[in-house]
N, C-alpha and C. Protein backbone atom coordinates (compact mmCIF):
# COMPACT_ATOMS: atom_id res chain seq x y z
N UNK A 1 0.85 -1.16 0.00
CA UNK A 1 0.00 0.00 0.00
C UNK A 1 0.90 1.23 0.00
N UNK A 2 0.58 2.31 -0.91
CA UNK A 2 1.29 3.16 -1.00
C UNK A 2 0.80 4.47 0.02
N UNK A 3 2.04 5.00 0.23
CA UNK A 3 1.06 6.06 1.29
C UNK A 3 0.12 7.36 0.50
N UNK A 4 -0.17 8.33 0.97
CA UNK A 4 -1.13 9.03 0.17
C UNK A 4 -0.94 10.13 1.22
N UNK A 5 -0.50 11.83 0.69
CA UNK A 5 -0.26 13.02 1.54
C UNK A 5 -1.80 13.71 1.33
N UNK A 6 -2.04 13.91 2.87
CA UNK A 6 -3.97 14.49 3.19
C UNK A 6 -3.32 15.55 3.44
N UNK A 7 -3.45 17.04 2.66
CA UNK A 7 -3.63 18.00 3.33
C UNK A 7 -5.18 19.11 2.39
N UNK A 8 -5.55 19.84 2.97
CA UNK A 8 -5.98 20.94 3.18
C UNK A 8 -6.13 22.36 2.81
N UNK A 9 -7.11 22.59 1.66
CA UNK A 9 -6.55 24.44 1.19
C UNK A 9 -7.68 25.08 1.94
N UNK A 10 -7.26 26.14 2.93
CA UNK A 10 -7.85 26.86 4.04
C UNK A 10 -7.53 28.01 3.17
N UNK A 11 -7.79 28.69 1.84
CA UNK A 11 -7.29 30.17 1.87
C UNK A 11 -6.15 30.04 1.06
N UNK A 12 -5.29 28.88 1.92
CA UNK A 12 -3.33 29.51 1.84
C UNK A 12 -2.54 28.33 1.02
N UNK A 13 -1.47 28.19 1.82
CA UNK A 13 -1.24 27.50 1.35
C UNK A 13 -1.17 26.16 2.24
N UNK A 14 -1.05 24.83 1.28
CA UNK A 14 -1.41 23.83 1.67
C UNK A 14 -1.19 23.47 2.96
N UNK A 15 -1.58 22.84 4.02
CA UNK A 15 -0.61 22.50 5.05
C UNK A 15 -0.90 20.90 5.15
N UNK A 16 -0.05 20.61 5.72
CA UNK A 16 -0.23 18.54 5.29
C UNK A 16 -0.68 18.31 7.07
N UNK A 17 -1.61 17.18 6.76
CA UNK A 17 -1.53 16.82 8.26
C UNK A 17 -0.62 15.89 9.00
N UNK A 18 0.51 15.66 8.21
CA UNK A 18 1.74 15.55 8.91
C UNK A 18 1.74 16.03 10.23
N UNK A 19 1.89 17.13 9.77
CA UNK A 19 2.41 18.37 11.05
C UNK A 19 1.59 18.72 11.98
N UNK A 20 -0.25 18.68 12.15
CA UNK A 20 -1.07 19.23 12.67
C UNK A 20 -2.27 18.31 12.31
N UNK A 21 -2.00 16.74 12.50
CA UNK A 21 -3.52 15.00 12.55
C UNK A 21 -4.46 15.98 12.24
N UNK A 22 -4.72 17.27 13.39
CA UNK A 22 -6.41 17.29 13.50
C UNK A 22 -6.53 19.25 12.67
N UNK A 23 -5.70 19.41 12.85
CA UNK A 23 -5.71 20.71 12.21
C UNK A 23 -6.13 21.41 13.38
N UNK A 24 -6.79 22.53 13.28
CA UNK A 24 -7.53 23.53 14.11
C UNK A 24 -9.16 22.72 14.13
N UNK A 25 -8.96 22.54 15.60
CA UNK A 25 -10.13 21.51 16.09
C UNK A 25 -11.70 22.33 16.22
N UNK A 26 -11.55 23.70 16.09
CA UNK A 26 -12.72 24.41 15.85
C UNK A 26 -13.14 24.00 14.57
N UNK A 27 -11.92 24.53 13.94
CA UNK A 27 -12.62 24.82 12.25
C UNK A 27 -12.96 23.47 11.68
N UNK A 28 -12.33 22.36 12.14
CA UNK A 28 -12.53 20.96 11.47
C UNK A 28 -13.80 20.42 11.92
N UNK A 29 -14.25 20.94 13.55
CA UNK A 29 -15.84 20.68 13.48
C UNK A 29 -16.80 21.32 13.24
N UNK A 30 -16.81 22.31 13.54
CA UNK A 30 -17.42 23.50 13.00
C UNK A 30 -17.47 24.24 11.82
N UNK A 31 -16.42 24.41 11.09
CA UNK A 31 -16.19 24.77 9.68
C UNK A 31 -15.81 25.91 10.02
N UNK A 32 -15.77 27.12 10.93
CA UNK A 32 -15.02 27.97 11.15
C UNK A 32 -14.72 28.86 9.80
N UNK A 33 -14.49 30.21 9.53
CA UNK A 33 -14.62 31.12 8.68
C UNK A 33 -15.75 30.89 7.65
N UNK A 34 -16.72 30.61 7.72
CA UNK A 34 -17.70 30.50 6.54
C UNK A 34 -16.82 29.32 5.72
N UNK A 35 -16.41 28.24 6.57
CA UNK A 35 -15.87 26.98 5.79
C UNK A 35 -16.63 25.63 6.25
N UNK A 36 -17.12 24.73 5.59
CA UNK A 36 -17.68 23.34 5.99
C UNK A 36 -16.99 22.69 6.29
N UNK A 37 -17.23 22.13 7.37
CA UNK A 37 -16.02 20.84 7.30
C UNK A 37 -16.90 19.26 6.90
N UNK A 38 -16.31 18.89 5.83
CA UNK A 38 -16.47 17.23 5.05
C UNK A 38 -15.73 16.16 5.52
N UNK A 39 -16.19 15.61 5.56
CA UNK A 39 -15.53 13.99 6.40
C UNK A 39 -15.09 13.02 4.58
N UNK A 40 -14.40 12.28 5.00
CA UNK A 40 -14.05 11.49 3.86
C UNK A 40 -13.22 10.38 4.40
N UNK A 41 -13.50 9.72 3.29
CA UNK A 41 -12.33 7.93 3.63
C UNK A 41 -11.96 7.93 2.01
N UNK A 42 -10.52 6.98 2.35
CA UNK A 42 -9.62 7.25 0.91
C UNK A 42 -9.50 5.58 1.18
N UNK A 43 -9.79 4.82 0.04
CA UNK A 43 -9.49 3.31 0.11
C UNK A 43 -8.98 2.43 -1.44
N UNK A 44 -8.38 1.61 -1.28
CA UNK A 44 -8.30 0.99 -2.73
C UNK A 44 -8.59 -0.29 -2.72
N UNK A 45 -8.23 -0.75 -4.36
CA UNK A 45 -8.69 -2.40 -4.49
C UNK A 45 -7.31 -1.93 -5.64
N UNK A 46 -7.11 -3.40 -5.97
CA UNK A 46 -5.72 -3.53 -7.17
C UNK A 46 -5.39 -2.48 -8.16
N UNK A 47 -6.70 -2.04 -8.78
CA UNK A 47 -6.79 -1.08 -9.86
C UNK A 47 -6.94 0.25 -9.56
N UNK A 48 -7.57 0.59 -8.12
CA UNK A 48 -8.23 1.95 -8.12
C UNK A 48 -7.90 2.23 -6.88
N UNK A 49 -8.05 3.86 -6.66
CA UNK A 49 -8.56 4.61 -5.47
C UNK A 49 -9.80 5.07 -5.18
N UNK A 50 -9.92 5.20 -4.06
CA UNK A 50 -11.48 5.63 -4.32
C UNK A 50 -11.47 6.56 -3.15
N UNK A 51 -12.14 8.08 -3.48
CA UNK A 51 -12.07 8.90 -2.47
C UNK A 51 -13.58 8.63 -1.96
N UNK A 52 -14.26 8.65 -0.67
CA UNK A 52 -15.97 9.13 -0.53
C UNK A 52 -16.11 10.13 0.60
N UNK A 53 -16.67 11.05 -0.01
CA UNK A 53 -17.25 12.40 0.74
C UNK A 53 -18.06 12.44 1.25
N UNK A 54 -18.67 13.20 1.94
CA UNK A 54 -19.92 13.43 2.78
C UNK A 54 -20.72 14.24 2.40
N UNK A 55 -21.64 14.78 1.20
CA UNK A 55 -21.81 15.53 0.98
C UNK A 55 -23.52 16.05 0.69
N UNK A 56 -24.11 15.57 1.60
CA UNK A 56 -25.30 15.83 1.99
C UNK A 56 -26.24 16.69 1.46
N UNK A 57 -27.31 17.06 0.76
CA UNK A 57 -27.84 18.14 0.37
C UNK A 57 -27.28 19.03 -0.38
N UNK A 58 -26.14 18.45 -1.28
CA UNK A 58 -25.27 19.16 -2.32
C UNK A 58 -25.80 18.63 -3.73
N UNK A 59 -25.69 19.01 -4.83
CA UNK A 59 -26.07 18.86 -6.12
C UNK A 59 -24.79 18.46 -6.74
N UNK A 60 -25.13 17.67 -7.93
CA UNK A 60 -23.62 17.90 -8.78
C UNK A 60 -23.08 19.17 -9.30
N UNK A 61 -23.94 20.15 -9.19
CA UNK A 61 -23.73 21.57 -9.90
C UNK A 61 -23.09 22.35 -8.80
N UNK A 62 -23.22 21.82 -7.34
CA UNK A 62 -22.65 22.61 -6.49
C UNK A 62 -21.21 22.18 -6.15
N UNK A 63 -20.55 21.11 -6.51
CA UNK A 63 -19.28 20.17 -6.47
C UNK A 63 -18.30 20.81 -7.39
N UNK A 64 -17.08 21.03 -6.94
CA UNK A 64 -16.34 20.88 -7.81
C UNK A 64 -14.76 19.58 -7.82
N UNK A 65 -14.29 19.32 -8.79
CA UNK A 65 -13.66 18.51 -8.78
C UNK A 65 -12.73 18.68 -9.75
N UNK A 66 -11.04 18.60 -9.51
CA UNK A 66 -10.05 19.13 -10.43
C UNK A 66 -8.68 18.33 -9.73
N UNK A 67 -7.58 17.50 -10.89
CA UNK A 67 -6.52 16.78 -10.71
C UNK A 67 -5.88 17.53 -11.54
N UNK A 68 -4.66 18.46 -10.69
CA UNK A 68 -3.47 18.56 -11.67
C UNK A 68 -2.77 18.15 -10.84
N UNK A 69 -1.34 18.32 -11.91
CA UNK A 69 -0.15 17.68 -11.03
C UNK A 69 0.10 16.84 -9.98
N UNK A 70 -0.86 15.96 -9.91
CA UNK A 70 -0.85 14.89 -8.85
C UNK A 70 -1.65 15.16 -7.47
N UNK A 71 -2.33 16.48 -8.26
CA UNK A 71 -3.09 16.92 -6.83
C UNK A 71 -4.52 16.51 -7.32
N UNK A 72 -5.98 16.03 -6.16
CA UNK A 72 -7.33 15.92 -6.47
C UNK A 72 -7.53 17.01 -5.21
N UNK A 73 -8.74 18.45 -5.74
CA UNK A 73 -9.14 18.88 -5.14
C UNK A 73 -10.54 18.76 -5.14
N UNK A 74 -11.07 19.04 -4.34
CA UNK A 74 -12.56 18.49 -4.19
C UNK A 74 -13.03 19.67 -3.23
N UNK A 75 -14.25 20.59 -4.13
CA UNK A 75 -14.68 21.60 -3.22
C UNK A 75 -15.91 22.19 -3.87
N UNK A 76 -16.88 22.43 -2.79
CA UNK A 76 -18.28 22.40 -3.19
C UNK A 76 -18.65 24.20 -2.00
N UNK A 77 -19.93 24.52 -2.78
CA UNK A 77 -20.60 25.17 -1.57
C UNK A 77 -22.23 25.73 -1.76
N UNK A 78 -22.72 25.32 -0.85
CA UNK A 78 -24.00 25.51 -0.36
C UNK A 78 -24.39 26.60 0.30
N UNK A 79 -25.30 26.96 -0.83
CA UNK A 79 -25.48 28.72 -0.12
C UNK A 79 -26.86 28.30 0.57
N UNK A 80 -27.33 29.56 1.02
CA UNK A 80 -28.63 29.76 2.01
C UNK A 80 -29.75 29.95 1.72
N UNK A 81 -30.98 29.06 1.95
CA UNK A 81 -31.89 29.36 1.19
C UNK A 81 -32.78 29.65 2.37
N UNK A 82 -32.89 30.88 2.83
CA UNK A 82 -33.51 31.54 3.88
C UNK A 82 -34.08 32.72 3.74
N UNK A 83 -33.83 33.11 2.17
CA UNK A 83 -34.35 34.23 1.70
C UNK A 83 -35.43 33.71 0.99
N UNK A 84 -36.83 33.78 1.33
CA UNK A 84 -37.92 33.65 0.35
C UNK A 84 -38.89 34.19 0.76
N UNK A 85 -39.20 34.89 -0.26
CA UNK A 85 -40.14 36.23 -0.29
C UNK A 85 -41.53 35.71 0.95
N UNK A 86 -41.78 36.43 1.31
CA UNK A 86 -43.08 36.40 2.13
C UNK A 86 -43.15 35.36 3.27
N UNK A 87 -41.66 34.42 3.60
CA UNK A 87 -41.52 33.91 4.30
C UNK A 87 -40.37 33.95 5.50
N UNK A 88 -41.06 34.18 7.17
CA UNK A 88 -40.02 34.31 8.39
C UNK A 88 -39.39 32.88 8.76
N UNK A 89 -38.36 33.53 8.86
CA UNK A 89 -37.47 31.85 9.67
C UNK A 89 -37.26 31.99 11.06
N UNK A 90 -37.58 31.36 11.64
CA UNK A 90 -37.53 31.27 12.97
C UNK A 90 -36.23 30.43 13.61
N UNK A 91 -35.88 29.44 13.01
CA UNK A 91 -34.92 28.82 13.76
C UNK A 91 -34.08 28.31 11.98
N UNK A 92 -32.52 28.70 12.15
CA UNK A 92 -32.05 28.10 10.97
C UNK A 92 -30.88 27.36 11.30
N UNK A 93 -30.56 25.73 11.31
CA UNK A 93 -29.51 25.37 11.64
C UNK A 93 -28.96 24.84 11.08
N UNK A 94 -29.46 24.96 9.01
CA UNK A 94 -28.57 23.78 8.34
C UNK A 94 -27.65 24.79 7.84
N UNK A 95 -26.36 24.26 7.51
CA UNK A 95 -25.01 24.39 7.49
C UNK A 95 -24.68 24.42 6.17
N UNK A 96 -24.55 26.30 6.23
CA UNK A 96 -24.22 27.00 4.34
C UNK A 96 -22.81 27.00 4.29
N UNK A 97 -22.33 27.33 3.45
CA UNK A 97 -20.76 27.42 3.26
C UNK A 97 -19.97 27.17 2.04
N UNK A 98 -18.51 26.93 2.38
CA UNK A 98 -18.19 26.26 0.90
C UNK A 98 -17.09 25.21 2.09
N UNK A 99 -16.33 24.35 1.17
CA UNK A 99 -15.12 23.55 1.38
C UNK A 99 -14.46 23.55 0.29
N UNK A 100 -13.29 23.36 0.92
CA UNK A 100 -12.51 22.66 0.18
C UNK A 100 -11.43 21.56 0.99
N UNK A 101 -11.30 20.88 -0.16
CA UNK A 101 -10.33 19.34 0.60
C UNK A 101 -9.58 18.96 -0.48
N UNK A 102 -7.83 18.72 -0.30
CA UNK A 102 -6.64 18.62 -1.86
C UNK A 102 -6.52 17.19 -0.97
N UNK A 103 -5.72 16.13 -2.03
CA UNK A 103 -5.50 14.70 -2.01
C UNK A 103 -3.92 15.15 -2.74
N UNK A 104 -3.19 14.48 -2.01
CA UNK A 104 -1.95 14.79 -3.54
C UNK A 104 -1.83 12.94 -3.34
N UNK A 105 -1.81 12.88 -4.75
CA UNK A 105 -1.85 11.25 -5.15
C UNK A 105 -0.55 11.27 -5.57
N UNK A 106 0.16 12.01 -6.39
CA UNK A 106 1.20 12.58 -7.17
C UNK A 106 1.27 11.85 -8.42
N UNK A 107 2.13 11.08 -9.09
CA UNK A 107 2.17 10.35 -9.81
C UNK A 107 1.72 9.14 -10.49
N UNK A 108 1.05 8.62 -8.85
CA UNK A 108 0.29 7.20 -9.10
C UNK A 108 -1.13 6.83 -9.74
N UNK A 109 -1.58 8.05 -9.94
CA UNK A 109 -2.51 8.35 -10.48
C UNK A 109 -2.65 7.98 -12.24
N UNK A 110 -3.59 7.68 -13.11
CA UNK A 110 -3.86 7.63 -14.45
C UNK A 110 -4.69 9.05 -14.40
N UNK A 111 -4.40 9.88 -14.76
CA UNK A 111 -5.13 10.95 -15.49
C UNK A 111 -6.73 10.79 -15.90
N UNK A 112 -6.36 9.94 -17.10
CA UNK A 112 -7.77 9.75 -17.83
C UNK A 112 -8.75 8.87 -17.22
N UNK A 113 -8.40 8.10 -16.33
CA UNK A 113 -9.06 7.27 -15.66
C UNK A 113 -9.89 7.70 -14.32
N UNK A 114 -10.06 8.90 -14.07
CA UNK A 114 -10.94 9.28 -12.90
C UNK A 114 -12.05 9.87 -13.37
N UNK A 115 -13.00 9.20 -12.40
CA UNK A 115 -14.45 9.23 -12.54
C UNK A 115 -15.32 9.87 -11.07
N UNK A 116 -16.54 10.47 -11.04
CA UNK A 116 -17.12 10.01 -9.64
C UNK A 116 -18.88 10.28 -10.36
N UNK A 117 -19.17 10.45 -9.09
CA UNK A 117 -20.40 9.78 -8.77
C UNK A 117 -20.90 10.27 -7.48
N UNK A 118 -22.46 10.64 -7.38
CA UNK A 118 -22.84 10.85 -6.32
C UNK A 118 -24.43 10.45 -5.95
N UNK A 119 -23.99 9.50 -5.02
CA UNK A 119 -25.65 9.05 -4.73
C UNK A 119 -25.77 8.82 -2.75
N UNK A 120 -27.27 9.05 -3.03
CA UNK A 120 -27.14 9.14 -1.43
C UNK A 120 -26.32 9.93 -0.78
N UNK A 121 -26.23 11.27 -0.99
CA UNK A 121 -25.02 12.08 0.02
C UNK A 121 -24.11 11.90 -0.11
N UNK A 122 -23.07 11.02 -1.02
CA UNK A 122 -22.11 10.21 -1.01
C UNK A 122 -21.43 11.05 -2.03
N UNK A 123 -20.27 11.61 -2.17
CA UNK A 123 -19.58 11.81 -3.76
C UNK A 123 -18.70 10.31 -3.46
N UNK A 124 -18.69 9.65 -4.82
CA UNK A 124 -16.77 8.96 -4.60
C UNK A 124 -16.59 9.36 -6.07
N UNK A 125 -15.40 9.36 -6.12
CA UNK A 125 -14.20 9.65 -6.94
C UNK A 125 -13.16 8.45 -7.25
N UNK A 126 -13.00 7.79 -8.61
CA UNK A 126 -12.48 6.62 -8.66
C UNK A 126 -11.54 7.38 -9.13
N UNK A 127 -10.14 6.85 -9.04
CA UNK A 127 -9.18 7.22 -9.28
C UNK A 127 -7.89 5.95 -9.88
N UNK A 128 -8.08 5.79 -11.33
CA UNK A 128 -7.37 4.70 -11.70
C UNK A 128 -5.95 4.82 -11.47
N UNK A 129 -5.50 3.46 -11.23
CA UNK A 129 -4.15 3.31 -10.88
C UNK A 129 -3.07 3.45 -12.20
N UNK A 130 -1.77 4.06 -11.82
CA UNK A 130 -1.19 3.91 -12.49
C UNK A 130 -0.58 2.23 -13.15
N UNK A 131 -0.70 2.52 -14.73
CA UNK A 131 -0.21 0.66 -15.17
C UNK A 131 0.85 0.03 -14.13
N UNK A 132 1.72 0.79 -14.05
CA UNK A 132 3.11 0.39 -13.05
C UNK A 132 2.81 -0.14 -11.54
N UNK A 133 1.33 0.68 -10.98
CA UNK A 133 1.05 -0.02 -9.65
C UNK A 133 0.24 -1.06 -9.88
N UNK A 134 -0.58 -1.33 -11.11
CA UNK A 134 -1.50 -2.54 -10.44
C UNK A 134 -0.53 -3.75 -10.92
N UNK A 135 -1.32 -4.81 -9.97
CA UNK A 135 -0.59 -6.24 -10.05
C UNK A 135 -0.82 -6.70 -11.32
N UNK A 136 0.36 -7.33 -11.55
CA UNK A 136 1.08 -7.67 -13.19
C UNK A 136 0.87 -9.63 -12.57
N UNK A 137 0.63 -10.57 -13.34
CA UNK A 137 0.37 -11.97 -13.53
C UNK A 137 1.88 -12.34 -14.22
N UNK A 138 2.45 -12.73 -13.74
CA UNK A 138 3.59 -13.33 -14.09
C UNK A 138 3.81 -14.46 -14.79
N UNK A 139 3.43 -15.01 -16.34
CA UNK A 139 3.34 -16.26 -16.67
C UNK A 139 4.71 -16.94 -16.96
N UNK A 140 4.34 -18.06 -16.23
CA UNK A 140 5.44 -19.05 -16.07
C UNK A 140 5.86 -20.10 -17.35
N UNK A 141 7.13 -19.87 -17.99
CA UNK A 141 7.53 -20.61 -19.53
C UNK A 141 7.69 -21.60 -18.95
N UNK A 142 7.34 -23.15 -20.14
CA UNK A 142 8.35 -24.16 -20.17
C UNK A 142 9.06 -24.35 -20.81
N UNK A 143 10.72 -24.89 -20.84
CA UNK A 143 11.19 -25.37 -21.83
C UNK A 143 11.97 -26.61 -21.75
């Protein structure tokens, strides 16, 4: 299993969670600056990666999704729908914002081979393996 660097674009620049597991423990539960915070799991099988998001009451039109240079960023946002004419809100507690969340895969990645998908709240993001990582069948000559 190859390792995989999780960090984070807050604004700036990247910071890896190397250095800081939980980051700023406000903003990661709370979302802190008009930011969401998204939960995710990163897993594979021989051929693929697969990122899955949390992304609840989001549209595909509200997602965005972009791989360069070995980086997958993944960032969406949900604005407020609390403005409607002739109607008072009394209590509002669902959770507007934007995110964002970078993957650096770097190299191991196939380009053309990433896909996703979103059902049930769920984004995943398949992410084909590079030819060089998946398992090769070794056939055995006689002579």
């Amino acid at each position: 299993m190859l390792p995989i660097t999780f960090s984070r674009r807050l604004g700036g620049p990247l910071a890896a969670f190397d250095f800081e597991p939980l980051g700023n423990i406000e903003e990661r539960f709370f979302g802190g600056n008009d930011r969401m915070a998204v939960n995710l799991d990163v897993r594979e099988d021989d051929a693929n990666y697969y990122v899955d998001v949390d992304v609840p009451g989001f549209s595909r039109e509200d997602v965005d999704i972009t791989f360069e240079g070995g980086l997958l960023t993944l960032s969406g946002e949900r604005k407020s729908q609390n403005e409607r004419e002739g109607e008072n809100f009394h209590i509002t507690e669902r959770t507007v914002g934007s995110f964002s969340r970078s993957l650096r895969f770097g190299e191991r990645v196939n380009e053309t081979g990433i896909e996703a998908e979103m059902k049930n709240g769920v984004l995943t993001v398949r992410l084909a393996k590079a030819d060089d990582l998946k398992p090769r069948k070794i056939e055995v000559k006689c002579s």
